[in-house]
Protein backbone atom coordinates (compact mmCIF):
# COMPACT_ATOMS: atom_id res chain seq x y z
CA UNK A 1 27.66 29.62 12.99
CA UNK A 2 24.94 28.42 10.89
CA UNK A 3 23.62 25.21 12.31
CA UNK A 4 22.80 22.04 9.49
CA UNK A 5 19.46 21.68 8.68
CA UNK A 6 18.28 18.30 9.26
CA UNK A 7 14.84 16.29 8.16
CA UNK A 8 13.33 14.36 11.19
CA UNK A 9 10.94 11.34 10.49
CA UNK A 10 8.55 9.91 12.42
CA UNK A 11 8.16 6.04 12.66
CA UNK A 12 4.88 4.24 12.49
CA UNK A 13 4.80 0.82 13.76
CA UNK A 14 2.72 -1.66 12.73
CA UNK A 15 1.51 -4.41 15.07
CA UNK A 16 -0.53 -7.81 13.91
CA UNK A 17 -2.01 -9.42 16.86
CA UNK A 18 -1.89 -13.09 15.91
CA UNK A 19 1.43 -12.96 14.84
CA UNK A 20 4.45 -10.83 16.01
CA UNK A 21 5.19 -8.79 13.40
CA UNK A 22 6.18 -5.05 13.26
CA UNK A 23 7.34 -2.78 10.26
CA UNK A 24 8.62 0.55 10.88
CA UNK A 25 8.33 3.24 8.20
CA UNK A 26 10.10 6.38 8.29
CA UNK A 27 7.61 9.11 7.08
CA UNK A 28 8.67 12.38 5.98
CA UNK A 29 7.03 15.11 8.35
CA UNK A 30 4.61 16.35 5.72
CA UNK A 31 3.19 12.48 4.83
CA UNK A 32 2.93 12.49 8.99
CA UNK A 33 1.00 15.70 8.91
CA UNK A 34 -1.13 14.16 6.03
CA UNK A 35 -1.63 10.64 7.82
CA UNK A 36 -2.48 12.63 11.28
CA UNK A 37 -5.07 14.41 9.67
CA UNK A 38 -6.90 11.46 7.76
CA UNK A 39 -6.31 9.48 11.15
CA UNK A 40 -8.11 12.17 13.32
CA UNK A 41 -11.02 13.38 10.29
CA UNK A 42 -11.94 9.52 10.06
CA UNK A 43 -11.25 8.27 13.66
CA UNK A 44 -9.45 4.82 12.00
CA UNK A 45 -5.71 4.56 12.70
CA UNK A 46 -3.10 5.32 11.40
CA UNK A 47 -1.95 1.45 11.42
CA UNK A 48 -5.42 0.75 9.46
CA UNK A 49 -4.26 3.12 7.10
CA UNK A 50 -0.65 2.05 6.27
CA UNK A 51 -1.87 -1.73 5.89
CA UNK A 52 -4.42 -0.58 3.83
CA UNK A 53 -1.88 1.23 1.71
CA UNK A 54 0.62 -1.82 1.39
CA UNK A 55 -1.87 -4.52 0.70
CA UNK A 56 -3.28 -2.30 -2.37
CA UNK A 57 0.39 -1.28 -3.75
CA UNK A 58 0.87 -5.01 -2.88
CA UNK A 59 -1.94 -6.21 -5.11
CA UNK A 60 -0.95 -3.03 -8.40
CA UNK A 61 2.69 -4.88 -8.18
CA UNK A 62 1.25 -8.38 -8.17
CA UNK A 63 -1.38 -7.39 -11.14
CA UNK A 64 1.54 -5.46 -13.18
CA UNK A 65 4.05 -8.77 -12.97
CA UNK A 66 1.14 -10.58 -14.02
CA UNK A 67 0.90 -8.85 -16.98
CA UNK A 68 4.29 -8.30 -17.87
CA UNK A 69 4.88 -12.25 -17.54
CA UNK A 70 2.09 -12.83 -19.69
CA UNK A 71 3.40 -9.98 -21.98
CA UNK A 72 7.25 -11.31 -22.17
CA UNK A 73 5.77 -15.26 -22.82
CA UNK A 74 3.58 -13.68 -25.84
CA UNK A 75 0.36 -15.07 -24.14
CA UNK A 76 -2.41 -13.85 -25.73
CA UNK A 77 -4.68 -11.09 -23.36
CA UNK A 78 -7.22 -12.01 -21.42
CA UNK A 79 -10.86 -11.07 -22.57
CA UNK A 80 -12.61 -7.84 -20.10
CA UNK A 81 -15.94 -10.67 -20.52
CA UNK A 82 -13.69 -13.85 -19.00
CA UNK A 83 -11.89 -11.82 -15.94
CA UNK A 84 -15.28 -11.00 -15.24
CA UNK A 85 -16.81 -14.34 -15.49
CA UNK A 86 -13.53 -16.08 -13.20
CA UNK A 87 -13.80 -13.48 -10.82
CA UNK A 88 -17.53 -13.84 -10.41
CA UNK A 89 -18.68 -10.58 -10.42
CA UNK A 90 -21.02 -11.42 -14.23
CA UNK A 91 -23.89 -12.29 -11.47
């Protein structure tokens, strides 16, 4: 008798230090092959990389709701010359 395949996951736990907080993320075995690797070729963790992950997706979501506020309120774009300028990078 044929035996049901099943998918295993590993978790990756996430740990700050000045706070107690810990997220668990089940990975698929392939991202976990993928996140190994980069961990070992780079010699940062694999921690370093999942925060580093969520706090960009973090700030694409936070950008995109942004702009579809500003989109649904019919508030007229924002000049490429004036993000510059507020976000100080024109020096």
């Amino acid at each position: 008798m044929d035996r049901p395949t099943t998918t295993s996951y590993t978790a990756l736990h996430v740990f700050r230090l000045t706070e107690c907080f810990m997220l668990t993320v089940r990975l698929s075995p392939k991202l976990e092959v993928r996140l190994n690797r980069l961990a070992r070729r780079t010699g940062c963790s694999k921690a370093f990389y999942a925060k580093k992950a969520i706090a960009e997706f973090l700030d694409e979501q936070e950008d995109y709701l942004i702009a579809v506020a500003r989109l649904e309120e019919n508030l007229p774009p924002i000049p490429l010359a004036e993000v510059v300028k507020q976000l100080g990078l024109d020096g």
